[in-house]
Protein backbone atom coordinates (compact mmCIF):
# COMPACT_ATOMS: atom_id res chain seq x y z
CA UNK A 1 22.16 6.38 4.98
CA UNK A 2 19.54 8.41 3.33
CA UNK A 3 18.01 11.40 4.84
CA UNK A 4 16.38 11.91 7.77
CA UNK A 5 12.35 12.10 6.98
CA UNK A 6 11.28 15.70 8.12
CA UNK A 7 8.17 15.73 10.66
CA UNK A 8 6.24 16.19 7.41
CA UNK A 9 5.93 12.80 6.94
CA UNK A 10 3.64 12.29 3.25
CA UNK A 11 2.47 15.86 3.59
CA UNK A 12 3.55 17.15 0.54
CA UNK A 13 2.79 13.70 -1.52
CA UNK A 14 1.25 14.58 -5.13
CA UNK A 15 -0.39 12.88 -7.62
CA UNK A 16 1.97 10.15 -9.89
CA UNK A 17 0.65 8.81 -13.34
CA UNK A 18 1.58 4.99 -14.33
CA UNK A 19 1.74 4.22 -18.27
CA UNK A 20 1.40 0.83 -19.22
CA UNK A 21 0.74 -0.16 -23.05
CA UNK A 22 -2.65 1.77 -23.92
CA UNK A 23 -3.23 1.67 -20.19
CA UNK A 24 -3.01 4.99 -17.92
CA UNK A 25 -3.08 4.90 -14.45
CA UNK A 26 -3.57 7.22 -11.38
CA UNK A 27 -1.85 7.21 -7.78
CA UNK A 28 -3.18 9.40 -5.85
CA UNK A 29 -3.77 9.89 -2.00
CA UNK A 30 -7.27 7.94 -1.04
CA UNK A 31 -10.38 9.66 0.12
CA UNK A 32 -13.17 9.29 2.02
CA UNK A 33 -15.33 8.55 -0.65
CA UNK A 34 -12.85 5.88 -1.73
CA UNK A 35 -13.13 3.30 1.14
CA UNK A 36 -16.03 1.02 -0.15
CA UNK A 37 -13.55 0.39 -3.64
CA UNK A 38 -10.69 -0.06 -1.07
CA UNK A 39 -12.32 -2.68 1.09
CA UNK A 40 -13.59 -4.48 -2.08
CA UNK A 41 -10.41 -4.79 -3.27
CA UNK A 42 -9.04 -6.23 0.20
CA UNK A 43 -11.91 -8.67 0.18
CA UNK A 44 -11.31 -10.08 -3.05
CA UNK A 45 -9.03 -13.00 -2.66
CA UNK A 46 -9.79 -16.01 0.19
CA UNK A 47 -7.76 -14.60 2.47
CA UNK A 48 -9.64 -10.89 2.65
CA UNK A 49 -13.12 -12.45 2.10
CA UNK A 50 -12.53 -14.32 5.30
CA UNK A 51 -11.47 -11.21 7.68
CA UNK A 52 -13.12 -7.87 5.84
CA UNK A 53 -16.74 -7.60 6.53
CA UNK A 54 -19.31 -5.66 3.98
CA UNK A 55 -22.19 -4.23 6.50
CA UNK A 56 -22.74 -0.56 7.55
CA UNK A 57 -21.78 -1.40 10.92
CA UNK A 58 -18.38 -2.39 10.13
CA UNK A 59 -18.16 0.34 7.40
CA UNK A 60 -18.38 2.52 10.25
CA UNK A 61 -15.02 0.67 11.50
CA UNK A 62 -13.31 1.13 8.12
CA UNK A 63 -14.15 5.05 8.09
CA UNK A 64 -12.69 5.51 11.34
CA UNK A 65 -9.37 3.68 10.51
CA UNK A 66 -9.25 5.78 7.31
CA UNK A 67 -9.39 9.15 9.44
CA UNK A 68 -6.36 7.67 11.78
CA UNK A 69 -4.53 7.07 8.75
CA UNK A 70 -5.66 10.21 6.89
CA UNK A 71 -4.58 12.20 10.03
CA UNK A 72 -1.27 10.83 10.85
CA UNK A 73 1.48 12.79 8.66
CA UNK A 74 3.56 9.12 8.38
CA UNK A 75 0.60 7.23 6.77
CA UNK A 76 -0.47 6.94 3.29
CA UNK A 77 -3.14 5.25 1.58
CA UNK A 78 -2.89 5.23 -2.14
CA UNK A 79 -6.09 4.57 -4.54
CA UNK A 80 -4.96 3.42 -7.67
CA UNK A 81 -7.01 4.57 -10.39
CA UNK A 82 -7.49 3.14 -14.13
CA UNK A 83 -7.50 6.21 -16.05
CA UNK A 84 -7.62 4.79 -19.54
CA UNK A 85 -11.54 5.53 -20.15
CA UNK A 86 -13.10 7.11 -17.29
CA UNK A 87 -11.73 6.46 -13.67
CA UNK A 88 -12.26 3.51 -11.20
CA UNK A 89 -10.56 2.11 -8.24
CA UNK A 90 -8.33 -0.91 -9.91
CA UNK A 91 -5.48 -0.98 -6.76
CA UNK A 92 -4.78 0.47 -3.50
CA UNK A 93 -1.83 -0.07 -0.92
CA UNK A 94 -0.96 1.75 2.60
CA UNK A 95 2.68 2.92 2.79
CA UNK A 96 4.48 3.97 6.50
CA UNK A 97 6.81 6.02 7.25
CA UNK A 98 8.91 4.43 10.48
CA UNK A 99 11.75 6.03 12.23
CA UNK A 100 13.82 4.13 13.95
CA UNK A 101 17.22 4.30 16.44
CA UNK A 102 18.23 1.02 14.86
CA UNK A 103 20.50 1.13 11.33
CA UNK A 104 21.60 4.15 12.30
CA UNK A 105 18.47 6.26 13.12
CA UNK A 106 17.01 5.07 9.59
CA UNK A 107 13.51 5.58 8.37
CA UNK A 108 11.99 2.35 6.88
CA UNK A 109 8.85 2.09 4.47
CA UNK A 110 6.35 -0.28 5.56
CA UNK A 111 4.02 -1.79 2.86
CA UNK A 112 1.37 -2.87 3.72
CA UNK A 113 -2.65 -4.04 1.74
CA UNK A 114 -1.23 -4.44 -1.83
CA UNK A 115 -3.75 -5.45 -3.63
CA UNK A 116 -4.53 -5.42 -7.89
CA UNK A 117 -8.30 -5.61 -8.63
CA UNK A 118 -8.73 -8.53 -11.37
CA UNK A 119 -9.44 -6.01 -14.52
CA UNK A 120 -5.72 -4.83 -13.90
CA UNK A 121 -3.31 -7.94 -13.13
CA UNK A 122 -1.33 -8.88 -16.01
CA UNK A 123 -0.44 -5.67 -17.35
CA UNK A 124 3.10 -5.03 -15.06
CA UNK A 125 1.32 -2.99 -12.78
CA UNK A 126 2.06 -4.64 -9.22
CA UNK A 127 5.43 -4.43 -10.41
CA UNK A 128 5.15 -0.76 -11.44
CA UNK A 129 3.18 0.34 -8.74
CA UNK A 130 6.17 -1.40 -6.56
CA UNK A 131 8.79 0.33 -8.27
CA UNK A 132 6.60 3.88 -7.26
CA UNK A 133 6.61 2.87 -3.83
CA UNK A 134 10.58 2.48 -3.86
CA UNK A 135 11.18 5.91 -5.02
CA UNK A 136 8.37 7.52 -2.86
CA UNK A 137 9.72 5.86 0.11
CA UNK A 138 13.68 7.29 -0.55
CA UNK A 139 12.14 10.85 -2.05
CA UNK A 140 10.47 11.01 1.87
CA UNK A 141 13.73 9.75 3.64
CA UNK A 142 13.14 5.93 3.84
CA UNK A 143 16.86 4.06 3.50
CA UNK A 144 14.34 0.17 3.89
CA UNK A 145 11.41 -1.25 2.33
CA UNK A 146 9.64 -3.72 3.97
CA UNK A 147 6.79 -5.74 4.20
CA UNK A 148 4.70 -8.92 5.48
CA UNK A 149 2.97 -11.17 3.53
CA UNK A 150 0.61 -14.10 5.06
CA UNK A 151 2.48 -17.44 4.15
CA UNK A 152 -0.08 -18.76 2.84
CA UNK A 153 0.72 -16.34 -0.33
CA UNK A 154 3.19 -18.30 -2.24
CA UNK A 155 2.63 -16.08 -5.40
CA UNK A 156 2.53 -13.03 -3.51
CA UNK A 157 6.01 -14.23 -1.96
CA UNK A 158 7.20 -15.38 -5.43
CA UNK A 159 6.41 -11.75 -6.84
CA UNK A 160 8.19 -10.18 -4.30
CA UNK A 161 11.05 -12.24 -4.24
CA UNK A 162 11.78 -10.98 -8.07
CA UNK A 163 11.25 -7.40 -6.77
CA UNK A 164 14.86 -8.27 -4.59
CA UNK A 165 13.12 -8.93 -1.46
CA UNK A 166 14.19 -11.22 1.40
CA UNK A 167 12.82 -13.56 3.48
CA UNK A 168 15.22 -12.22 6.65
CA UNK A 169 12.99 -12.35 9.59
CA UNK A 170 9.97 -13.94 10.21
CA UNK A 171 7.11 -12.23 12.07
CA UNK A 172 4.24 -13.47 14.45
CA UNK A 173 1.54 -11.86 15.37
CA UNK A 174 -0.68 -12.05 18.40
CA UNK A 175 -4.65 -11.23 18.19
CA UNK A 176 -5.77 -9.19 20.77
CA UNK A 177 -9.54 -9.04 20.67
């Protein structure tokens, strides 16, 4: 069993750099100024485009979920930046810290709104950027990794299948509005 996670949670997360080829990339802990990039990159496949709306009105809702997320020690949203000439938003993802009684009091890492803008797929990056989330997960105390994926993803479920993941459950959702 790994370590307990402290109270902490992502606290003391820093800044990680991705190489890649002649590529450099950026993870760093989103901002406020970030959500627009974020969204756009959740909208951009037909899944996202379907549920993530684009008005000021729903911005509104987006801003408020990023200061829950910003404000819980347990939560963190990553902005991926392309650093190679300049800086823009090419990737994002949301990583939780769970505790748990079961497996032995365990922590897992949820991972959740993966997403690769266009201008970056290709390059090894999702699998990269993967391979970051392992290790930040076990350096704050997480002993599991997982995640959901719609199953109407068959790629998504093919790349994560060659990343050693499982299909062990499967999980159902209710909507409640």
């Amino acid at each position: 069993m790994t370590e307990p996670s402290t109270p902490s949670g992502f606290s003391a997360f820093g800044d990680d750099a991705i190489a890649l080829a002649d590529r450099r990339f950026l993870i760093r802990r989103a901002n406020r100024s970030d959500v627009r990039d974020l969204v756009a990159l959740l909208r951009d496949d037909t899944l996202g485009a379907g549920r993530e709306g684009s008005d000021s009105e729903e911005e509104a809702g987006y801003q408020h979920a990023f200061d829950l997320i910003e404000s819980d020690p347990n939560q963190l949203l990553v902005a991926i930046d392309d650093v190679t000439d300049g800086s823009a938003v090419v990737g994002t993802l949301q990583l939780t810290l769970i505790p748990s009684l079961s497996r032995r009091g365990s922590t897992r890492l949820q991972i959740e709104a993966v997403r690769i803008g266009p201008d970056a797929q290709g390059l090894g990056l999702g699998t990269a950027v993967f391979d970051w989330a392992h290790d930040c997960g076990r350096r704050f105390g997480a002993s599991l990794a997982q995640l959901t994926t719609d199953k109407s993803r068959t790629d998504a479920q093919r790349f994560y299948a060659r990343l050693g993941y499982e299909a062990s459950h499967d999980g159902l959702k209710l909507d409640l509005d």
